[in-house]
Protein backbone atom coordinates (compact mmCIF):
# COMPACT_ATOMS: atom_id res chain seq x y z
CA UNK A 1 6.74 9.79 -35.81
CA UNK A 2 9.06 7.06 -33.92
CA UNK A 3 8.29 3.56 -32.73
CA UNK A 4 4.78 3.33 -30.96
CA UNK A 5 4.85 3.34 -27.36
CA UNK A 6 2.91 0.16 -26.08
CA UNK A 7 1.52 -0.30 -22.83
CA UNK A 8 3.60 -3.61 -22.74
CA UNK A 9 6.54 -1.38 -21.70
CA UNK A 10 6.96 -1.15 -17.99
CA UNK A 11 7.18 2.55 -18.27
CA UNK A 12 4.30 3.05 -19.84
CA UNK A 13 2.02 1.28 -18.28
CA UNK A 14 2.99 2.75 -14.91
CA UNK A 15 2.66 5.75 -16.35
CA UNK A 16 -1.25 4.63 -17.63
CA UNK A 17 -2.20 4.14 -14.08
CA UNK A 18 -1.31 7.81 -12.77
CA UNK A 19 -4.39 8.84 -14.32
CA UNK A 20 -7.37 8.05 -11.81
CA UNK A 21 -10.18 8.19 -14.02
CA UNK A 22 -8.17 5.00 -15.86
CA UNK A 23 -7.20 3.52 -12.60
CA UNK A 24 -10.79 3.32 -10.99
CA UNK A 25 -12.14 2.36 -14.22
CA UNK A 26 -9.73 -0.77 -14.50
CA UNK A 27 -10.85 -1.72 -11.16
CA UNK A 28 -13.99 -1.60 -11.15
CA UNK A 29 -13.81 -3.80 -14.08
CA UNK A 30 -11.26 -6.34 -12.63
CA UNK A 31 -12.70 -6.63 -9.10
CA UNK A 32 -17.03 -6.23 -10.61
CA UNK A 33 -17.75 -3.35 -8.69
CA UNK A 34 -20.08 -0.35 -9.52
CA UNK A 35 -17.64 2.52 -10.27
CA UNK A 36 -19.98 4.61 -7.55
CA UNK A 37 -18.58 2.22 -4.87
CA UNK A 38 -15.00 3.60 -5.35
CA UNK A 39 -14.85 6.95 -4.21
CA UNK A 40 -11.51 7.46 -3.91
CA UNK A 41 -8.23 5.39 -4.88
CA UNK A 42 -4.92 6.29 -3.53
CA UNK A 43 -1.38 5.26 -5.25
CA UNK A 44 1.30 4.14 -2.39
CA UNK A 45 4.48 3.37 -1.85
CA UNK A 46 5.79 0.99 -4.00
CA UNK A 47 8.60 -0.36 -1.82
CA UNK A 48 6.94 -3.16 0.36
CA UNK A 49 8.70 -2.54 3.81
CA UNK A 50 11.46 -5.40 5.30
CA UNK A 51 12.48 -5.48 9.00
CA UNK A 52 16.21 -6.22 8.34
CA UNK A 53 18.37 -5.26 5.89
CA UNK A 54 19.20 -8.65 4.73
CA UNK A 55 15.22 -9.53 3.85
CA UNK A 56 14.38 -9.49 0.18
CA UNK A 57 12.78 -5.87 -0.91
CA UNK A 58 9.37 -6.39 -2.60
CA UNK A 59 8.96 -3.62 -5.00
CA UNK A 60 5.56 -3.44 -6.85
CA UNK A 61 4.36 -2.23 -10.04
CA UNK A 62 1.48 -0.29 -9.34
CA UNK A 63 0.05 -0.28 -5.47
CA UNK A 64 -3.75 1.50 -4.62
CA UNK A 65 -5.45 1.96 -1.23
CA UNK A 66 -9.29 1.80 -1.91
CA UNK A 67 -11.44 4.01 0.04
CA UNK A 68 -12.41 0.71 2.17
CA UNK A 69 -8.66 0.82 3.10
CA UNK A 70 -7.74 -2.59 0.80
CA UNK A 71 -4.81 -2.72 -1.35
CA UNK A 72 -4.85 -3.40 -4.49
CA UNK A 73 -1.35 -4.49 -6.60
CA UNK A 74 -1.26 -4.84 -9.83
CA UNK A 75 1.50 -6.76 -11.85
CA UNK A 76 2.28 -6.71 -15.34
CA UNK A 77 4.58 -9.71 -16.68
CA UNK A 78 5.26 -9.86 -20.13
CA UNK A 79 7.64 -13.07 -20.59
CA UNK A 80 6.65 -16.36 -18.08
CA UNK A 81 9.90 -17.09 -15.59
CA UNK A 82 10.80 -19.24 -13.09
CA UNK A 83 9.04 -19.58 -10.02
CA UNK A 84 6.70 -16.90 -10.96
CA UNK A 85 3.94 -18.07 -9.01
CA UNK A 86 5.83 -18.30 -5.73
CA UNK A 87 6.95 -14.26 -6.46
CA UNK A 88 3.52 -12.93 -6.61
CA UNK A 89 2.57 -15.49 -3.10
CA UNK A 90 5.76 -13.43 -1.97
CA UNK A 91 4.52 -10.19 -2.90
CA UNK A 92 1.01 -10.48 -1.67
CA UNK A 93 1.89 -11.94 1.56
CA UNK A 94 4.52 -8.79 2.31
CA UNK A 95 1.37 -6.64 1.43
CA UNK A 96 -0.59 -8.20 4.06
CA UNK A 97 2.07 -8.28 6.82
CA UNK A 98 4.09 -4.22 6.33
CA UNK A 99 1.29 -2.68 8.41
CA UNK A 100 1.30 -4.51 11.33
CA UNK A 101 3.63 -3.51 14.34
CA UNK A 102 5.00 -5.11 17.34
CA UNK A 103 2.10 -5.08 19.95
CA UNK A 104 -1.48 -4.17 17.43
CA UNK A 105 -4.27 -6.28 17.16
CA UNK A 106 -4.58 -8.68 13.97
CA UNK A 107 -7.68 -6.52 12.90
CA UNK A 108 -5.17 -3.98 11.61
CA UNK A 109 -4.25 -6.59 8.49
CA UNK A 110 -6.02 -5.26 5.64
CA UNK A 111 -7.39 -7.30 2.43
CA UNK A 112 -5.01 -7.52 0.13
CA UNK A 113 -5.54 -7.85 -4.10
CA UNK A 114 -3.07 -8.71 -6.64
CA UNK A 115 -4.09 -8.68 -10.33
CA UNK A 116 -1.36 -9.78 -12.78
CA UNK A 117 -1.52 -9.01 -16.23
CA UNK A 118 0.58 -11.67 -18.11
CA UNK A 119 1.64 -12.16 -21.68
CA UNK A 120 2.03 -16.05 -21.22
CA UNK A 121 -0.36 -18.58 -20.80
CA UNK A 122 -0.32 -20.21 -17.14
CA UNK A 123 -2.21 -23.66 -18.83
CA UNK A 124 -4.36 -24.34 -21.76
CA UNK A 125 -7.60 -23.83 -20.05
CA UNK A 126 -10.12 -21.04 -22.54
CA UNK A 127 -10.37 -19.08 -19.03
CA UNK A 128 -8.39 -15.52 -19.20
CA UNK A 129 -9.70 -14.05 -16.23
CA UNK A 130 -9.42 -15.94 -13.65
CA UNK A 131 -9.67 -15.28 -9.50
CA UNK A 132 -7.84 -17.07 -6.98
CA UNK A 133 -9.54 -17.21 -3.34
CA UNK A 134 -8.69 -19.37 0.32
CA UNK A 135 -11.63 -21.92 0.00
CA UNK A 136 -11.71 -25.43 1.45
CA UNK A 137 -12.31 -28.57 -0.89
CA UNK A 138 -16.19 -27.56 -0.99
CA UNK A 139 -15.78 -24.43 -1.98
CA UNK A 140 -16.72 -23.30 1.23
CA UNK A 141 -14.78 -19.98 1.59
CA UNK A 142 -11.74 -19.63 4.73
CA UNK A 143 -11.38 -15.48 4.60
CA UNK A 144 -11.05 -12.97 2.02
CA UNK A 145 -8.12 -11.20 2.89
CA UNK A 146 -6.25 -13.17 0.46
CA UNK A 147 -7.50 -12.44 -3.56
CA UNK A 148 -5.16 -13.33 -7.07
CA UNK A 149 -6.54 -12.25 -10.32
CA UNK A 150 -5.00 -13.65 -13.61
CA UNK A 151 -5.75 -12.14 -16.91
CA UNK A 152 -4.06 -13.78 -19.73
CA UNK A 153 -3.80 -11.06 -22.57
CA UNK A 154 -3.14 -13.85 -25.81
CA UNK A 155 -6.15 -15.92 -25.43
CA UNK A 156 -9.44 -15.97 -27.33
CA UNK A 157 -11.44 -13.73 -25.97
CA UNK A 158 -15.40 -14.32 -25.04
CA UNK A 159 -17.17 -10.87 -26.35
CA UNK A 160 -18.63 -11.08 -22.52
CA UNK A 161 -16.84 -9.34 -20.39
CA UNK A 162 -15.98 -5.81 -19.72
CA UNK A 163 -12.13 -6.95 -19.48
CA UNK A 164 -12.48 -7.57 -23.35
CA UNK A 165 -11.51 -4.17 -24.00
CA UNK A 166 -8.79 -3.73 -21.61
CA UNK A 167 -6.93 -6.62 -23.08
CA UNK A 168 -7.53 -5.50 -26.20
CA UNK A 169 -6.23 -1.88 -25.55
CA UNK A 170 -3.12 -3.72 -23.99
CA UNK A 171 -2.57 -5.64 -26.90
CA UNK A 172 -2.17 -2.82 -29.00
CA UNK A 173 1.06 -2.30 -30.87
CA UNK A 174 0.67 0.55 -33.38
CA UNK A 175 -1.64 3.59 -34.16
CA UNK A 176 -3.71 2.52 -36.60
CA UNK A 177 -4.79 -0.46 -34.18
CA UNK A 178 -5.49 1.79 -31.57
CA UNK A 179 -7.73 3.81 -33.88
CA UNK A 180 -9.44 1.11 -35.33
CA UNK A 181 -10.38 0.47 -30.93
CA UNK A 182 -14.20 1.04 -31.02
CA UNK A 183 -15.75 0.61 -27.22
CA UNK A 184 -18.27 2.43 -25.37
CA UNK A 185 -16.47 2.13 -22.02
CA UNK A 186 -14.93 4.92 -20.03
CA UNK A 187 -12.42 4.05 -18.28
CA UNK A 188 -10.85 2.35 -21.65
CA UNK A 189 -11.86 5.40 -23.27
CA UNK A 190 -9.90 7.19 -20.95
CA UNK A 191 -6.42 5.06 -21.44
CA UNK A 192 -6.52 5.16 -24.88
CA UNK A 193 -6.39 8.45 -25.05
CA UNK A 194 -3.58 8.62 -22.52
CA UNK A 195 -1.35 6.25 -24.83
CA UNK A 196 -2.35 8.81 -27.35
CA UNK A 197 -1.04 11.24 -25.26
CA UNK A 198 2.44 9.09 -24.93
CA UNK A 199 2.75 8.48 -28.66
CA UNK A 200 2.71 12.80 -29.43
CA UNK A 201 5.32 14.28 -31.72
CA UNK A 202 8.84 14.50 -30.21
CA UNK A 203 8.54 18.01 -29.32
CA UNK A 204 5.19 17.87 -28.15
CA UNK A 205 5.31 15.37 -26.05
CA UNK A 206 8.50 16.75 -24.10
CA UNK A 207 6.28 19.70 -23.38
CA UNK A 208 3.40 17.17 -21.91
CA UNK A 209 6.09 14.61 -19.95
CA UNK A 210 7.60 18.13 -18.11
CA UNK A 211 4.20 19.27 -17.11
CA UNK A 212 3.08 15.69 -16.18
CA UNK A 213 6.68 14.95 -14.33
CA UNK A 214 6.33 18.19 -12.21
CA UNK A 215 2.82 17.06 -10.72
CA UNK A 216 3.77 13.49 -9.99
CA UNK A 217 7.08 14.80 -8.30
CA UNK A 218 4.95 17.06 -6.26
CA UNK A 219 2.14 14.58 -5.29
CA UNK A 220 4.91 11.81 -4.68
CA UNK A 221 6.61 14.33 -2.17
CA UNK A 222 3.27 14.71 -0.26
CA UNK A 223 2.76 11.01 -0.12
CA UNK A 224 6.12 10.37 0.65
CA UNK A 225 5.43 12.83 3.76
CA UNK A 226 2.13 11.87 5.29
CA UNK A 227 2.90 8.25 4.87
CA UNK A 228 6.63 7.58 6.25
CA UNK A 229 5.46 10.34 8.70
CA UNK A 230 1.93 8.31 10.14
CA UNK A 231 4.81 4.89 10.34
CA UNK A 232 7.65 6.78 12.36
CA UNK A 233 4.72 8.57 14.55
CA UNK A 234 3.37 5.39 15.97
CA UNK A 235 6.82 3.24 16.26
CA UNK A 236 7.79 6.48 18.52
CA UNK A 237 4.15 6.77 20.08
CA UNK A 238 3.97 3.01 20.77
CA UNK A 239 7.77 3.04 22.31
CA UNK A 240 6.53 6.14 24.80
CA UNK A 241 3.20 4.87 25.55
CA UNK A 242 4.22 1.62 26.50
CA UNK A 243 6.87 3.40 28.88
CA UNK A 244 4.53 6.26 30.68
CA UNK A 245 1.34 3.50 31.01
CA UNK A 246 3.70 0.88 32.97
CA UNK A 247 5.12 4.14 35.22
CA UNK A 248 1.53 5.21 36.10
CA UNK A 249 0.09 1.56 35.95
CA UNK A 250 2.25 0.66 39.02
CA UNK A 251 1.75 4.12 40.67
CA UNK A 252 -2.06 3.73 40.28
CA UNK A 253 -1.99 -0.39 41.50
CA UNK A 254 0.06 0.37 44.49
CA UNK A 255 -2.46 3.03 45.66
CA UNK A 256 -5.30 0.98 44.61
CA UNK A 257 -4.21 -2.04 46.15
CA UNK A 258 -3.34 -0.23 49.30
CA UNK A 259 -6.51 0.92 49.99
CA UNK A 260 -8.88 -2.05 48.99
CA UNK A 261 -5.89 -4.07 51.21
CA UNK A 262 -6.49 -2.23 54.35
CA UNK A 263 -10.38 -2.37 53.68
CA UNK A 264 -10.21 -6.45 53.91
CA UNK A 265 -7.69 -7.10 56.37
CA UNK A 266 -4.12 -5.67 57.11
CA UNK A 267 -2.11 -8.92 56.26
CA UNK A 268 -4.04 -10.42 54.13
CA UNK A 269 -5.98 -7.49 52.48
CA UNK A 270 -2.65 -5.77 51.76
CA UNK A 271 -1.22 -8.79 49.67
CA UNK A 272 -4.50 -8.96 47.58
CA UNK A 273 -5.24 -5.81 47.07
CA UNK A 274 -1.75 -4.57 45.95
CA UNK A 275 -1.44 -7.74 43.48
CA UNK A 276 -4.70 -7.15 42.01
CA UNK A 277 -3.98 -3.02 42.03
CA UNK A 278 -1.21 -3.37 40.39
CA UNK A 279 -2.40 -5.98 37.93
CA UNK A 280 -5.26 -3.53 36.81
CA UNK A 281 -3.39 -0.24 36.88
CA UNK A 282 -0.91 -1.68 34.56
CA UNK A 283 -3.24 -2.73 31.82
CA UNK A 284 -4.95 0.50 32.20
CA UNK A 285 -1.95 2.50 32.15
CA UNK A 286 -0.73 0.30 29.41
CA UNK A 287 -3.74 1.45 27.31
CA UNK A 288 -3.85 4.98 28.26
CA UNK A 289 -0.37 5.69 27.95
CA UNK A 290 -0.12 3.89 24.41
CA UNK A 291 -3.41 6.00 22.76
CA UNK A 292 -1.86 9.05 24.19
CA UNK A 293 1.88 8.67 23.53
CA UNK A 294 0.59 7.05 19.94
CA UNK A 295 -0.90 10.19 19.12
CA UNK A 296 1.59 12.41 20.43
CA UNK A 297 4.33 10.17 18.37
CA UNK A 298 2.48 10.72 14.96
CA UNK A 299 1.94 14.70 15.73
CA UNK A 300 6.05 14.48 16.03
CA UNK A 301 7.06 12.11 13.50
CA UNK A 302 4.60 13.97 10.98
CA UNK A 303 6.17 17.22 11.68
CA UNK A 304 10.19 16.16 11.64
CA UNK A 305 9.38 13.73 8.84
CA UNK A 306 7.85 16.44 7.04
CA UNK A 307 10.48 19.33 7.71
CA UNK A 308 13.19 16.68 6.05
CA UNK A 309 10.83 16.16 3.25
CA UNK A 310 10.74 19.56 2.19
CA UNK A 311 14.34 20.21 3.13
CA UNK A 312 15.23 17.20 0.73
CA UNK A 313 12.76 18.08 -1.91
CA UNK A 314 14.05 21.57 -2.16
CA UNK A 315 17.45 20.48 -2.38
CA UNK A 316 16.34 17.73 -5.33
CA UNK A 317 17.24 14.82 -3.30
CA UNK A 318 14.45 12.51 -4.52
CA UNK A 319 16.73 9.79 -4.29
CA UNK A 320 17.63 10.42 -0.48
CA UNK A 321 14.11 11.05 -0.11
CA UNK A 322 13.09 7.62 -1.11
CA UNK A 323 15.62 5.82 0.71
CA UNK A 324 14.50 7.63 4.17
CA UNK A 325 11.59 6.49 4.22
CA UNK A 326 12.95 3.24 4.92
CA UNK A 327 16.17 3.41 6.12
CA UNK A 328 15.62 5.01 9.69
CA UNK A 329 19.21 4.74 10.63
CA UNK A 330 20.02 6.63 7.25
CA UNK A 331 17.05 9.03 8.19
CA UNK A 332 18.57 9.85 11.31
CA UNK A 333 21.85 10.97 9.55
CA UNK A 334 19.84 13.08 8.02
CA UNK A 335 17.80 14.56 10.51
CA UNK A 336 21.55 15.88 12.00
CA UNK A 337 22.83 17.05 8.63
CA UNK A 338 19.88 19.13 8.53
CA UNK A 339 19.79 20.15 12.39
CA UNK A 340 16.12 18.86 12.75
């Protein structure tokens, strides 16, 4: 039958988490939320995004958008290394920050999640799950847009909590231990038969892994598309906006300030009224011209973006593909080659 495929193997555990039913289970779990309250979860790009090429590239194991738009990372470390703390501060803080573009509002940043699944102990405390917040000294909590979750598969376990089961399924190293797995809960239900499903016959499960690969390959594309496409949309819708609301900011100030000018007093009323004109017409131009050259960007960067996908994707170029969306120099080379 060949060795057992654990879910200790980077590979296959990746490959656990394509399956949503598993997914949303395992978070509901982890994070203590009624399944209900997750509607939907998303799977994302796994490269974390770097303004210049000589920035360290954060690439994740498994990344979800939640319906409430938070992401949610989640880590699995077999063997303790150096400095592994610092790497997951690292990893969570680039989550936090790859959204946010020159000129939005702070409100953009979205609450960010990272649960680690680790094969080490971090101390000798009993505690294997444990949840990492910014509080003061008190207790008293600073924001939640910062959240670290720690589950230590080799320590006793309570009987308590619904994470029992998960660990235990992780723990599993052959088939007769996954048989022996009794548990009434679904979403564990649901991965252990998905490492069933990764532990088939040779020839059988070549059949399943084509099937499998060809629906990933196809979703992946479609992320690929609407997401790289919504970035490059309102980089180019900011850049335009910002240009057409300054043109009709000053056109719109200079009449404005004309008129009120002459209204007050000719010497004095003109100085006024044009400073304070153009003052106001620029910050409304400003934030007409961005809204309506943002969405015109995305409507153009969707469509180009998504005319290369498929011309790449045809082709079999996954690897091009990948490296597009972020490499916009790279991109652009591309958008020539293929006369887009």
């Amino acid at each position: 039958m060949g060795k057992f495929v654990s879910l200790k193997y980077d590979f296959s555990f990746k490959r656990l988490f394509m399956n949503e039913e598993v997914l949303r289970g395992f978070i509901s779990d982890v994070l203590d939320m009624a399944p209900e309250e997750i509607r939907t979860v998303r799977l994302a790009n796994t490269f974390l995004w770097r303004r210049y090429a000589r920035q360290k590239q954060g690439i994740l194991d498994i990344l979800v958008e939640l319906n409430d738009d938070s992401k949610v990372n989640i880590e699995l470390q077999v063997r303790l290394f150096a400095n592994w703390d610092r790497r997951s501060l690292f990893y969570l803080a680039k989550m936090y920050t790859e959204d946010m573009l020159v000129g939005q509002k702070y409100q953009k940043l979205r609450r960010c999640i990272c649960i680690n699944i680790l094969g080490f102990h971090l101390d000798e405390a009993p505690e294997y799950h444990r949840v990492y917040r910014l509080r003061d000294r008190e207790g008293r909590e600073f924001s939640d847009r910062f959240e670290i979750h720690t589950i230590e598969l080799n320590k006793p376990l309570s009987g308590k909590s619904r994470l029992d089961d998960w660990i235990r399924l992780f723990q599993v190293e052959t088939r007769e231990e996954l048989d022996m797995l009794k548990t009434e809960n679904k979403g564990v239900l649901a991965a252990a038969e998905e490492v069933r499903k990764m532990n088939f016959g040779r020839k059988l499960r070549a059949l399943y892994d084509a099937y499998k690969i060809e629906q990933w390959d196809k979703q992946a594309v479609e992320d690929y598309i609407r997401e790289e496409a919504r970035k490059e949309g309102l980089e180019a819708g900011r850049r335009e906006g910002h240009r057409e609301g300054l043109e009709e900011g000053i056109e719109q100030g200079l009449e404005q300030g004309m008129k009120q000018g002459i209204e007050q007093g000719l010497e004095q009323g003109m100085k006024q009224g044009i400073e304070q004109g153009i003052e106001q017409g620029i910050e409304q131009g400003i934030e007409q011209g961005i809204e309506q050259g943002r969405i015109q960007g995305m409507s153009q960067g969707e469509e180009r973006f998504g005319r290369l996908a498929l011309c790449l994707a045809a082709d079999k170029r996954y690897e091009d593909l990948e490296r597009a969306a972020g490499d916009r120099e790279f991109r652009e080379k591309l958008y020539q080659e293929y006369s887009i």
